[in-house]
PDB file of N, CA and C in Angstrom:
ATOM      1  N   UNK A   1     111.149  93.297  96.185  1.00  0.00           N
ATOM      2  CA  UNK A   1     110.412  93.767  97.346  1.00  0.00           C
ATOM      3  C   UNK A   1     111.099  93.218  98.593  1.00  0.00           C
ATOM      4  N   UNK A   2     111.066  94.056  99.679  1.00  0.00           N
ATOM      5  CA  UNK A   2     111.926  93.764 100.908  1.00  0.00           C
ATOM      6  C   UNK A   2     111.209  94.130 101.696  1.00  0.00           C
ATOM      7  N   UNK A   3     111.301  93.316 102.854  1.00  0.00           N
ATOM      8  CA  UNK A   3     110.171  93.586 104.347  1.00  0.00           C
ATOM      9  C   UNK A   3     111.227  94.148 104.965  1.00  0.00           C
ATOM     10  N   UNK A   4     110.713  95.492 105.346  1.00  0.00           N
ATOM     11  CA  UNK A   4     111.525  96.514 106.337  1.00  0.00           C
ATOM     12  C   UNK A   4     111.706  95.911 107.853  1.00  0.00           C
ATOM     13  N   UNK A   5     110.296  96.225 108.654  1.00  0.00           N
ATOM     14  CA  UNK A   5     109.961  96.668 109.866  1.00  0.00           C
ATOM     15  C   UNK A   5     108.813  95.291 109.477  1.00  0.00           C
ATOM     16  N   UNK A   6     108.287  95.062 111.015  1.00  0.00           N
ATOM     17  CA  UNK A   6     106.967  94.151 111.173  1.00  0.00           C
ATOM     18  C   UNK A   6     106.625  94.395 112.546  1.00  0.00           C
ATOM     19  N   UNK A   7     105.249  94.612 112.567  1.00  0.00           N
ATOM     20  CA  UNK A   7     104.926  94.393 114.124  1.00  0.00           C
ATOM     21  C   UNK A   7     103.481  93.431 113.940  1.00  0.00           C
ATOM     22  N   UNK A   8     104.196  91.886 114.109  1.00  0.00           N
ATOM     23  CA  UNK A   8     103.182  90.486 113.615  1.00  0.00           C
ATOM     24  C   UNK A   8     101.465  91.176 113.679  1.00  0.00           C
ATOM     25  N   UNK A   9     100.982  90.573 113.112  1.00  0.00           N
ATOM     26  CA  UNK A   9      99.590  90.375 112.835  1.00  0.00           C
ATOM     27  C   UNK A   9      99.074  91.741 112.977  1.00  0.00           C
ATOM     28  N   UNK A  10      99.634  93.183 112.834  1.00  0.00           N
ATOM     29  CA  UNK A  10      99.134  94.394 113.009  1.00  0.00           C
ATOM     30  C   UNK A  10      99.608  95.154 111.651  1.00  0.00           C
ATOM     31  N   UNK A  11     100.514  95.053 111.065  1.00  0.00           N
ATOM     32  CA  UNK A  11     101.571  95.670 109.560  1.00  0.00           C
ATOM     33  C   UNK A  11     102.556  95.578 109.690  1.00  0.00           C
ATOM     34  N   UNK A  12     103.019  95.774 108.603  1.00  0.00           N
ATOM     35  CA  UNK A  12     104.612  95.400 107.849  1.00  0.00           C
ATOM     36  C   UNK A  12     104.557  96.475 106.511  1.00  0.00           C
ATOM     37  N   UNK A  13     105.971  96.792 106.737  1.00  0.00           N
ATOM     38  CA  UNK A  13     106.495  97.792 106.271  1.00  0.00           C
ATOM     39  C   UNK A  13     107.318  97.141 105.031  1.00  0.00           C
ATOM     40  N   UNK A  14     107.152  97.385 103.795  1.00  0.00           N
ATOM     41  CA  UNK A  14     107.918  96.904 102.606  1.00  0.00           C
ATOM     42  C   UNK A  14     108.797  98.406 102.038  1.00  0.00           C
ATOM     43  N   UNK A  15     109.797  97.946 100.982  1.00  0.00           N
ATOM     44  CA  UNK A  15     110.229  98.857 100.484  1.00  0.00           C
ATOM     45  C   UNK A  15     110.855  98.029  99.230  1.00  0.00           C
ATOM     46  N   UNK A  16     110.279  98.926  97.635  1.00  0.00           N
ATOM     47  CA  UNK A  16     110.919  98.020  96.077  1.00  0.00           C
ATOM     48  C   UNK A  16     112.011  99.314  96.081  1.00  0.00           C
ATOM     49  N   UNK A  17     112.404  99.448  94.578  1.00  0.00           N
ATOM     50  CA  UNK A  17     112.986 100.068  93.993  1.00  0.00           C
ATOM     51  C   UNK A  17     111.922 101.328  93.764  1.00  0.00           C
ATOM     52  N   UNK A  18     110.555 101.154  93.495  1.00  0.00           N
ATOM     53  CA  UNK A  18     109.560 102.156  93.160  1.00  0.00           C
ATOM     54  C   UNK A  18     108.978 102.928  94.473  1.00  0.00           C
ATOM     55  N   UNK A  19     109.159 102.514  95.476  1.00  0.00           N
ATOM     56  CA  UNK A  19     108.515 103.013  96.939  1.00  0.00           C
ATOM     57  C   UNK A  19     108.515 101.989  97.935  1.00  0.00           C
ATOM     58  N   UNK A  20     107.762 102.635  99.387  1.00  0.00           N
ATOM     59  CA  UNK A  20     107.613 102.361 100.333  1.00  0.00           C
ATOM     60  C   UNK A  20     106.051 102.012 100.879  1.00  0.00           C
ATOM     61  N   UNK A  21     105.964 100.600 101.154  1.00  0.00           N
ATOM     62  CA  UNK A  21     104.828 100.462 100.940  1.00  0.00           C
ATOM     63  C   UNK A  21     104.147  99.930 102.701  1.00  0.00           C
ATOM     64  N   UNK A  22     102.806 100.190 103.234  1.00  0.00           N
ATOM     65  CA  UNK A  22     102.328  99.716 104.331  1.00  0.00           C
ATOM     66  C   UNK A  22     101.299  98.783 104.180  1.00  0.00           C
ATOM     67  N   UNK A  23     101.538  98.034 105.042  1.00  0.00           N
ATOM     68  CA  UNK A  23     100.126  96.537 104.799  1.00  0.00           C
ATOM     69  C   UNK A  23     100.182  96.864 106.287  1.00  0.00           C
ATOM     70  N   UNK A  24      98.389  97.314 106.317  1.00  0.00           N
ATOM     71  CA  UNK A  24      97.707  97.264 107.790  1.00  0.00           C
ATOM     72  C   UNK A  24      96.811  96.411 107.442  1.00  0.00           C
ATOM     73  N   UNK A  25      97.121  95.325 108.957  1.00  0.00           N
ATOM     74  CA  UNK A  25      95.739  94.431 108.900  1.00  0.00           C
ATOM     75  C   UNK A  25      94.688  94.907 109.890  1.00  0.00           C
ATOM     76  N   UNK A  26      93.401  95.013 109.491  1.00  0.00           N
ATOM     77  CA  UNK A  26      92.111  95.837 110.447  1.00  0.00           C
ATOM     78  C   UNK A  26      91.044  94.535 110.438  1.00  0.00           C
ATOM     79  N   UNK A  27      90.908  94.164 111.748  1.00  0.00           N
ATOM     80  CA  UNK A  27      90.242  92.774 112.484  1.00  0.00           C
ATOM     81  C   UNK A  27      88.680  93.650 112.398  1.00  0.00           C
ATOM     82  N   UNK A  28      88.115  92.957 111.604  1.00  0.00           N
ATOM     83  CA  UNK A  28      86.892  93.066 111.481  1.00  0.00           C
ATOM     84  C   UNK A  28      85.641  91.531 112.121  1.00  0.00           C
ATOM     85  N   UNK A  29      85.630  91.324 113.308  1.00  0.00           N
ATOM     86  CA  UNK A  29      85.223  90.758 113.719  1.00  0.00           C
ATOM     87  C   UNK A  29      85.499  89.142 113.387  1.00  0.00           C
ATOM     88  N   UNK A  30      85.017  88.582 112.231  1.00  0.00           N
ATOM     89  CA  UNK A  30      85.619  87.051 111.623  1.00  0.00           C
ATOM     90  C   UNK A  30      86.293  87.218 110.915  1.00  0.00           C
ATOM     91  N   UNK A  31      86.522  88.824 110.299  1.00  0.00           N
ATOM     92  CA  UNK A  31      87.615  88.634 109.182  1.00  0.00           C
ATOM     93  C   UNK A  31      88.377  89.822 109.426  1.00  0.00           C
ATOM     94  N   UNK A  32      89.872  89.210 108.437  1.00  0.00           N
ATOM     95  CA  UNK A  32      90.874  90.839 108.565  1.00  0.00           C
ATOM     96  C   UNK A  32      90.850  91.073 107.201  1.00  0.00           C
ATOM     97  N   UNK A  33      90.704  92.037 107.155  1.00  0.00           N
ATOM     98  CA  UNK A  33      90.649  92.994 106.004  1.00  0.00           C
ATOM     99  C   UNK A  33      92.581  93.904 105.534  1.00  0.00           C
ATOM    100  N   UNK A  34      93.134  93.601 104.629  1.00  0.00           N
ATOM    101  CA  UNK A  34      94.420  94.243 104.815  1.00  0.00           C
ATOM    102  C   UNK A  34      93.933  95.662 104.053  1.00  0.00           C
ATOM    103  N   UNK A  35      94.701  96.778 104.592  1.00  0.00           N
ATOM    104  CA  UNK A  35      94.511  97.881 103.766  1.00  0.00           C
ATOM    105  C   UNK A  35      96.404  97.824 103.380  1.00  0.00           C
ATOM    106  N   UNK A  36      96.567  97.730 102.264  1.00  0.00           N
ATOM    107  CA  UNK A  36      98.020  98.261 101.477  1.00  0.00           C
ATOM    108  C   UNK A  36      98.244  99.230 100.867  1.00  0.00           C
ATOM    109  N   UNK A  37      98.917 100.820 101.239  1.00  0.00           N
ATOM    110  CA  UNK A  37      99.048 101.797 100.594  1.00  0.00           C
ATOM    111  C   UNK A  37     100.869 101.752  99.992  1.00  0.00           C
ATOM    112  N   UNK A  38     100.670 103.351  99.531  1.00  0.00           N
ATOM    113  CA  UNK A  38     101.716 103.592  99.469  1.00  0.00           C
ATOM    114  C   UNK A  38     102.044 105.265  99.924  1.00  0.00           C
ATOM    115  N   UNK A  39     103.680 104.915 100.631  1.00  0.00           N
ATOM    116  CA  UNK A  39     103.643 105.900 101.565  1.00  0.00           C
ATOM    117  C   UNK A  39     103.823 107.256 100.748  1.00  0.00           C
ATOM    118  N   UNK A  40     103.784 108.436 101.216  1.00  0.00           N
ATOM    119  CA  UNK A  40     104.579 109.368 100.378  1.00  0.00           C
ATOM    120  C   UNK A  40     105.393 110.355 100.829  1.00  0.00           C
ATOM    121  N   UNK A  41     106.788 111.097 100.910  1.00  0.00           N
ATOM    122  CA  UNK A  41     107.606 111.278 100.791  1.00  0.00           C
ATOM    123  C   UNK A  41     108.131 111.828 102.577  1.00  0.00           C
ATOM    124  N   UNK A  42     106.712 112.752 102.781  1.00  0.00           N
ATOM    125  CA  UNK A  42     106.257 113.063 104.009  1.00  0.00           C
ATOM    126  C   UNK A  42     106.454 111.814 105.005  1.00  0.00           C
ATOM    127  N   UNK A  43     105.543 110.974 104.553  1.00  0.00           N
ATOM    128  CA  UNK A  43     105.587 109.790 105.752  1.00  0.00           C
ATOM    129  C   UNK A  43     106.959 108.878 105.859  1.00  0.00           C
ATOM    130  N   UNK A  44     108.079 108.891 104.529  1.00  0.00           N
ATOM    131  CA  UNK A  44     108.852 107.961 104.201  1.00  0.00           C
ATOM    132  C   UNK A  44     109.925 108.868 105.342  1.00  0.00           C
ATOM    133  N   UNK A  45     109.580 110.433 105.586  1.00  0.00           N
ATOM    134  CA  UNK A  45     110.618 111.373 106.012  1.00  0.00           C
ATOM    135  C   UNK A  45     110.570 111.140 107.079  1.00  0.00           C
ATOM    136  N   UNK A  46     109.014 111.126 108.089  1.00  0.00           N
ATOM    137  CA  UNK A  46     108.577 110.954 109.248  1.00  0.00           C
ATOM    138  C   UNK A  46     109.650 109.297 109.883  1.00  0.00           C
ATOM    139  N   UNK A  47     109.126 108.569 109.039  1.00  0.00           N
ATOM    140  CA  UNK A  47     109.273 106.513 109.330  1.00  0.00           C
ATOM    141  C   UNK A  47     111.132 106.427 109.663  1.00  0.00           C
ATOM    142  N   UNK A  48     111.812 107.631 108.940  1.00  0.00           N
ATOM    143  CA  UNK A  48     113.616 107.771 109.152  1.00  0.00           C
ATOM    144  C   UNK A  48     114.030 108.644 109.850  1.00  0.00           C
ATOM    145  N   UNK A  49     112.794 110.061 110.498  1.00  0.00           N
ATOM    146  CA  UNK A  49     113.234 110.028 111.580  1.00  0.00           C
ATOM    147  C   UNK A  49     112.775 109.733 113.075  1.00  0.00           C
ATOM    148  N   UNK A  50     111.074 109.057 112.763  1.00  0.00           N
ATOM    149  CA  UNK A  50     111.059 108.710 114.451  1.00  0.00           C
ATOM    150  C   UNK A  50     110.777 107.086 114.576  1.00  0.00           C
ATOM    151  N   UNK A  51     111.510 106.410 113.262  1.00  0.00           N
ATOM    152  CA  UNK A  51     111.580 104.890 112.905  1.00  0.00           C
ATOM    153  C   UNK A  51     110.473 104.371 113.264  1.00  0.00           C
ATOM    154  N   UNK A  52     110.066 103.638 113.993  1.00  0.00           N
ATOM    155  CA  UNK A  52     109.130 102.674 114.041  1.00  0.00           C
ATOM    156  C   UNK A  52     107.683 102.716 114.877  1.00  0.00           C
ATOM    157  N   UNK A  53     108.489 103.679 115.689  1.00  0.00           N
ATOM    158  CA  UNK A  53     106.894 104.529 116.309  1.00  0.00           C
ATOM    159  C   UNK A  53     105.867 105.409 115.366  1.00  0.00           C
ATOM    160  N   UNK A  54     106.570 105.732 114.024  1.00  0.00           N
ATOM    161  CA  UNK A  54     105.883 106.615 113.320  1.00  0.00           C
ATOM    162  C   UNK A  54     104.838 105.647 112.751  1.00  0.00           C
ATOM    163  N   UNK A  55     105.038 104.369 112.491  1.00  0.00           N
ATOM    164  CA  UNK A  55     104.647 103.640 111.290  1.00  0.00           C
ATOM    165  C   UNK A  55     103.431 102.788 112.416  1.00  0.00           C
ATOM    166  N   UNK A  56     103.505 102.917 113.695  1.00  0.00           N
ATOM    167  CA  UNK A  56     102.968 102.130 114.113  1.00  0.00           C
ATOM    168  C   UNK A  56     101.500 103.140 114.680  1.00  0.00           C
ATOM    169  N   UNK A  57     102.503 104.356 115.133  1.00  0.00           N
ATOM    170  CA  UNK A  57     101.085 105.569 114.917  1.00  0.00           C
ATOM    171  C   UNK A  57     100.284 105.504 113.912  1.00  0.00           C
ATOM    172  N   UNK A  58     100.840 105.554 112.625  1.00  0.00           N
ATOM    173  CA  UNK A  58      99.857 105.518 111.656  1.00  0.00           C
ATOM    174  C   UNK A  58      99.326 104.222 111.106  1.00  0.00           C
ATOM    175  N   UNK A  59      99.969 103.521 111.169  1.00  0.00           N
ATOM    176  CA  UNK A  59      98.459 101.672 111.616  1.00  0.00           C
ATOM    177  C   UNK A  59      97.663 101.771 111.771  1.00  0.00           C
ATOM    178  N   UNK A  60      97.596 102.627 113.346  1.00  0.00           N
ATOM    179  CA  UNK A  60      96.820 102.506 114.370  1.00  0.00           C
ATOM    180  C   UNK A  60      95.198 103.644 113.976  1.00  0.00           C
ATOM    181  N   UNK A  61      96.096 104.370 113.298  1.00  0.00           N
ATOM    182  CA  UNK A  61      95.693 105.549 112.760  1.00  0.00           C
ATOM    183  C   UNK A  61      94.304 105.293 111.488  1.00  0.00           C
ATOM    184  N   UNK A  62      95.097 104.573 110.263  1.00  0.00           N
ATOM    185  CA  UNK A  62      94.685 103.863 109.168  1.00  0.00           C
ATOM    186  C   UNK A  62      93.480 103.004 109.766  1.00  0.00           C
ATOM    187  N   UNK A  63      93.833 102.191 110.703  1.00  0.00           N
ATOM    188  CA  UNK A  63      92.978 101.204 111.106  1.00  0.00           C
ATOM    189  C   UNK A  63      91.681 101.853 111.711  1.00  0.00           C
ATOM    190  N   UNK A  64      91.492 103.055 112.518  1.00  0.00           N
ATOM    191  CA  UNK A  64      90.646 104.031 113.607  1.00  0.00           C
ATOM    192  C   UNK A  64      90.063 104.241 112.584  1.00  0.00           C
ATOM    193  N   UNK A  65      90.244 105.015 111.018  1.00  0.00           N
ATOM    194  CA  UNK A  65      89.804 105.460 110.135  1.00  0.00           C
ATOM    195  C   UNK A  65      88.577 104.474 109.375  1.00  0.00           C
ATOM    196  N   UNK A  66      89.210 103.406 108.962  1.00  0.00           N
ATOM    197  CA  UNK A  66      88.277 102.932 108.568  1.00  0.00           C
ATOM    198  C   UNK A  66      87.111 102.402 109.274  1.00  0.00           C
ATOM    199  N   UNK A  67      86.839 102.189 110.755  1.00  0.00           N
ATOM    200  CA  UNK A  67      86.063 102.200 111.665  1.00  0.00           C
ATOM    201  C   UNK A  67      85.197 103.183 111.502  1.00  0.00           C
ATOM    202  N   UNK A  68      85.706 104.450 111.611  1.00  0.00           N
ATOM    203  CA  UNK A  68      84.389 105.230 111.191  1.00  0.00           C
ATOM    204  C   UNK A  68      84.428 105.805 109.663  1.00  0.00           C
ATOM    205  N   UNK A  69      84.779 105.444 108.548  1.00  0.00           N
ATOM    206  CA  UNK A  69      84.543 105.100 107.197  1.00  0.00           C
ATOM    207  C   UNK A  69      85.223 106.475 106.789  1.00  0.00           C
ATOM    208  N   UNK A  70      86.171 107.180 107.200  1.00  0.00           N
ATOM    209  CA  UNK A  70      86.481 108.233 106.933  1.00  0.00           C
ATOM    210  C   UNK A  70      88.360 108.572 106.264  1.00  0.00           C
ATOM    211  N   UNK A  71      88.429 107.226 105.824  1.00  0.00           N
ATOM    212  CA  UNK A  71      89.696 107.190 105.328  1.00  0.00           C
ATOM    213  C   UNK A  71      90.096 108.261 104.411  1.00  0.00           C
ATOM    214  N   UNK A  72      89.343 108.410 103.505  1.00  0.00           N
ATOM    215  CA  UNK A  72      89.826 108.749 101.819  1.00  0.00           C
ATOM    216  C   UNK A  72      89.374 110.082 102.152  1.00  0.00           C
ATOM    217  N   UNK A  73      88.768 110.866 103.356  1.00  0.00           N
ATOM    218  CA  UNK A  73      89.203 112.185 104.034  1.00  0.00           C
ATOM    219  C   UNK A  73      90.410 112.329 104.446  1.00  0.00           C
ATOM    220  N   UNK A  74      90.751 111.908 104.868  1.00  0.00           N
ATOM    221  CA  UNK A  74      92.350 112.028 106.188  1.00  0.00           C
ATOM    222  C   UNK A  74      93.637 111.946 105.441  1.00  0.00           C
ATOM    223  N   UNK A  75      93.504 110.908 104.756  1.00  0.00           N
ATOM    224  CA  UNK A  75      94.889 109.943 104.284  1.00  0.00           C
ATOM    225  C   UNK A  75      95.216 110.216 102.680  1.00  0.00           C
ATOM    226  N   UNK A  76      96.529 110.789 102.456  1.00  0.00           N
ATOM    227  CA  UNK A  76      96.712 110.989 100.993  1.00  0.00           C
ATOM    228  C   UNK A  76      96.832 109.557 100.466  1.00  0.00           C
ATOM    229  N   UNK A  77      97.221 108.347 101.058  1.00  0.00           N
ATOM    230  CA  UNK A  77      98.336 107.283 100.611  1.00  0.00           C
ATOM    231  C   UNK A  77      97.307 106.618  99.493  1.00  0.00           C
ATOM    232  N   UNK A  78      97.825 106.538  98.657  1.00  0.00           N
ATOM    233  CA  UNK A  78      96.803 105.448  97.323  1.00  0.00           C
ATOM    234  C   UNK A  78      97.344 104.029  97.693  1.00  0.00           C
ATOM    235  N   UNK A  79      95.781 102.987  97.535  1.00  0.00           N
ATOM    236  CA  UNK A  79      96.199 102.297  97.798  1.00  0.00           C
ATOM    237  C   UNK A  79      97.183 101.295  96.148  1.00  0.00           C
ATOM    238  N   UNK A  80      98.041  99.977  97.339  1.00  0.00           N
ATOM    239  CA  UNK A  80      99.155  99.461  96.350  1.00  0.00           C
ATOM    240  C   UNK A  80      98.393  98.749  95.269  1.00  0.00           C
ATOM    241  N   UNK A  81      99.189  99.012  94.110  1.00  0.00           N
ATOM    242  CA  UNK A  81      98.049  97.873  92.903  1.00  0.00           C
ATOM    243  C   UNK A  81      98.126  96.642  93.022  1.00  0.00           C
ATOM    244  N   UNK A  82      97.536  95.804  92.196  1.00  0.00           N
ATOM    245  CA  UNK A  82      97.456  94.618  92.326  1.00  0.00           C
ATOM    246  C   UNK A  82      98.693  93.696  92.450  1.00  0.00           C
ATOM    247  N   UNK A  83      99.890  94.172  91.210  1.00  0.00           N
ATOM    248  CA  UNK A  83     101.061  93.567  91.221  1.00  0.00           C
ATOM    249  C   UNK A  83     101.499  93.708  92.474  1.00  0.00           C
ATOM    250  N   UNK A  84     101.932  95.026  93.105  1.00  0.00           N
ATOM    251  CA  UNK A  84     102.460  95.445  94.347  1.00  0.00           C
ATOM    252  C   UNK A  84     102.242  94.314  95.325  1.00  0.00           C
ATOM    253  N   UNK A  85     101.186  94.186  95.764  1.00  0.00           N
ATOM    254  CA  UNK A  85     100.225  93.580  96.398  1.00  0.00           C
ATOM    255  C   UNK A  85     100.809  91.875  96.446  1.00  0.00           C
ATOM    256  N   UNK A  86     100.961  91.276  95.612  1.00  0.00           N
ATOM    257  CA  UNK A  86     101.349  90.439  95.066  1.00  0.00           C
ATOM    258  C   UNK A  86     102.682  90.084  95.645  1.00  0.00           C
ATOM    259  N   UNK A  87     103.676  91.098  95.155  1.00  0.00           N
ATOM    260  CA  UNK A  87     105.023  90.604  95.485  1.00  0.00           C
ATOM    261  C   UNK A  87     105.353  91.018  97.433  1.00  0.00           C
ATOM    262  N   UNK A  88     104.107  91.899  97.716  1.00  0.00           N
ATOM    263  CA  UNK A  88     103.969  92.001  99.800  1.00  0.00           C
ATOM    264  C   UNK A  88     103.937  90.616  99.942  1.00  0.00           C
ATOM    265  N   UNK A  89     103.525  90.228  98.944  1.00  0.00           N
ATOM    266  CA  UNK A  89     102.952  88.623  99.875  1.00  0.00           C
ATOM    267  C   UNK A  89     103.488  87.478  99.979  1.00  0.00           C
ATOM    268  N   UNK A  90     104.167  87.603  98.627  1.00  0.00           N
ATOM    269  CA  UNK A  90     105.751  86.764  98.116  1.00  0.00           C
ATOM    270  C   UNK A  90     106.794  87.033  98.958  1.00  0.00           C
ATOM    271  N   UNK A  91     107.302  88.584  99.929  1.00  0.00           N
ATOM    272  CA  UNK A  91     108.226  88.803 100.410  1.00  0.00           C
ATOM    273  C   UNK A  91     107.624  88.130 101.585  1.00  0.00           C
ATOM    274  N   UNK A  92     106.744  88.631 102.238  1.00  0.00           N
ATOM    275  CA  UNK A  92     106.143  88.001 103.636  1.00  0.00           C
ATOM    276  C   UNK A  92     106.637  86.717 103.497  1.00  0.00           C
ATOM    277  N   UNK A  93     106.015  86.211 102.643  1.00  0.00           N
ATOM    278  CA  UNK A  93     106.427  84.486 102.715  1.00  0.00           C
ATOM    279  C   UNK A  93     107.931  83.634 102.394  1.00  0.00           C
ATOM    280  N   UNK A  94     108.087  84.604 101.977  1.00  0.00           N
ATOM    281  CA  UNK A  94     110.174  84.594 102.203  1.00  0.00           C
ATOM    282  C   UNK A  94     110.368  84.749 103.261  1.00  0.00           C
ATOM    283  N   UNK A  95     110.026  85.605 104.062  1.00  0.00           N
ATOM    284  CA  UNK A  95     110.974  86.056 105.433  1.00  0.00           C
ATOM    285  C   UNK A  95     109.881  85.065 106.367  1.00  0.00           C
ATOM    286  N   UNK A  96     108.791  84.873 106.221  1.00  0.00           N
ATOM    287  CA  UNK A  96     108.306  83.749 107.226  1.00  0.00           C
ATOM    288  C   UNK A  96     109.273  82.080 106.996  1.00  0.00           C
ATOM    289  N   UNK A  97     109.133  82.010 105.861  1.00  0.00           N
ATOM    290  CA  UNK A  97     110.334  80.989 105.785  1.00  0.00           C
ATOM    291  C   UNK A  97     111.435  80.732 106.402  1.00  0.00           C
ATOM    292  N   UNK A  98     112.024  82.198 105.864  1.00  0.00           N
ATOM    293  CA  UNK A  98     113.258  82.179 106.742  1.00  0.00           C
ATOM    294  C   UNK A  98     113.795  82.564 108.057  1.00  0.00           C
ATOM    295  N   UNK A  99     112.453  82.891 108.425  1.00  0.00           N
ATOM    296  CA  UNK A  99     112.518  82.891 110.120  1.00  0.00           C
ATOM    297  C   UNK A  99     112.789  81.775 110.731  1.00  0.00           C
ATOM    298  N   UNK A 100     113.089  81.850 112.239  1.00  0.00           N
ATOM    299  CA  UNK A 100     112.915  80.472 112.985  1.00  0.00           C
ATOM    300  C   UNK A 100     112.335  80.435 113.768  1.00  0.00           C
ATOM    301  N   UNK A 101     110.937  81.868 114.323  1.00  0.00           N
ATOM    302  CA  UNK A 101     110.339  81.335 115.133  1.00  0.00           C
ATOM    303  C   UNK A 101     108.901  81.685 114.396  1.00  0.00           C
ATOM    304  N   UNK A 102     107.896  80.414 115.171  1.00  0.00           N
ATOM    305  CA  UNK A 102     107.129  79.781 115.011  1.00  0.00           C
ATOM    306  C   UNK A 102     105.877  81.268 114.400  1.00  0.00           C
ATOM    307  N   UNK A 103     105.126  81.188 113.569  1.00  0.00           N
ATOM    308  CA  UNK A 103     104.118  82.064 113.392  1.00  0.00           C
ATOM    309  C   UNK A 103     102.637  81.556 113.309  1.00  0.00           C
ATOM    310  N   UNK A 104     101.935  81.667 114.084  1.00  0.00           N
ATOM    311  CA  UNK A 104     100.760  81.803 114.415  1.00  0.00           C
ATOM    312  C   UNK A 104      99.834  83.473 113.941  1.00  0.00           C
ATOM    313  N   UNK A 105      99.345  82.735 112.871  1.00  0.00           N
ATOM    314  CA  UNK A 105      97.891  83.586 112.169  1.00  0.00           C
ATOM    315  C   UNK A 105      96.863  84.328 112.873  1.00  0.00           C
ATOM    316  N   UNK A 106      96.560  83.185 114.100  1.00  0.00           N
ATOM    317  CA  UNK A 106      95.564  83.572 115.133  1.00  0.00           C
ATOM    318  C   UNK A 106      95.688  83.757 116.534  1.00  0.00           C
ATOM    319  N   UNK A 107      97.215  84.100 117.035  1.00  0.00           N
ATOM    320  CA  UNK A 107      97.439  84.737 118.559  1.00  0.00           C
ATOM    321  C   UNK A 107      97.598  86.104 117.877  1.00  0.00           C
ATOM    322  N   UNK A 108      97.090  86.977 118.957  1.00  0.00           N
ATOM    323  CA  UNK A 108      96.449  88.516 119.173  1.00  0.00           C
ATOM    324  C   UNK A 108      97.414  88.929 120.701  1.00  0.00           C
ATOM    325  N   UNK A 109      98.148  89.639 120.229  1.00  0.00           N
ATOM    326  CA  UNK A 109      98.596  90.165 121.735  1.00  0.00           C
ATOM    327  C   UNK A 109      98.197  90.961 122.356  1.00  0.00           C
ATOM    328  N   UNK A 110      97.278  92.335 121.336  1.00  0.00           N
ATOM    329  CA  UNK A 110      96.930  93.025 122.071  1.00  0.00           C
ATOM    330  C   UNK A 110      95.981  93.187 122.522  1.00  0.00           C
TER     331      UNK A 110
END
């Protein structure tokens, strides 16, 4: 598993050998809730050609949805299984490692 793209504390973009995967985090007042799908072929087409604005539209998108509970209308993406899930979190924590600047859980920029 490999972390593509990141835009901190909002999603991150993974990609295995099996697919392309999105972790949106949606701030639910004391807690964040991650939604992790997986993309499909459409969105993987969209994310290579309008790169990083596409992925951040649909965050934003994912995130609006579940606000008014209307996800599993709108959105083909199934969400990632458990393993999947697993190794998002293992890569995250590789590349936070191997970063060098500082990450904070709880600054909000926007």
């Amino acid at each position: 598993m490999k972390l593509i793209e990141v835009e901190l504390h909002w999603w991150e973009l993974y990609q295995d050998h099996e697919g392309v995967y999105l972790k949106v985090n949606i701030f639910l007042r004391l807690i964040v809730f991650e939604k992790c799908v997986i993309l499909d072929e459409d969105a993987i087409k969209n994310y290579l050609e309008q790169g990083k604005n596409f992925i951040d539209r649909l965050s934003k998108q994912i995130r609006s949805s579940h606000f008014r509970n209307d996800y599993n209308r709108f959105y083909p993406y199934p969400d990632a299984p458990e393993d999947k899930r697993k190794e998002i979190s293992e890569a995250f924590h590789l590349w936070l490692d191997s970063s060098n600047a500082p990450y904070d859980p709880y600054f909000f920029e926007r």
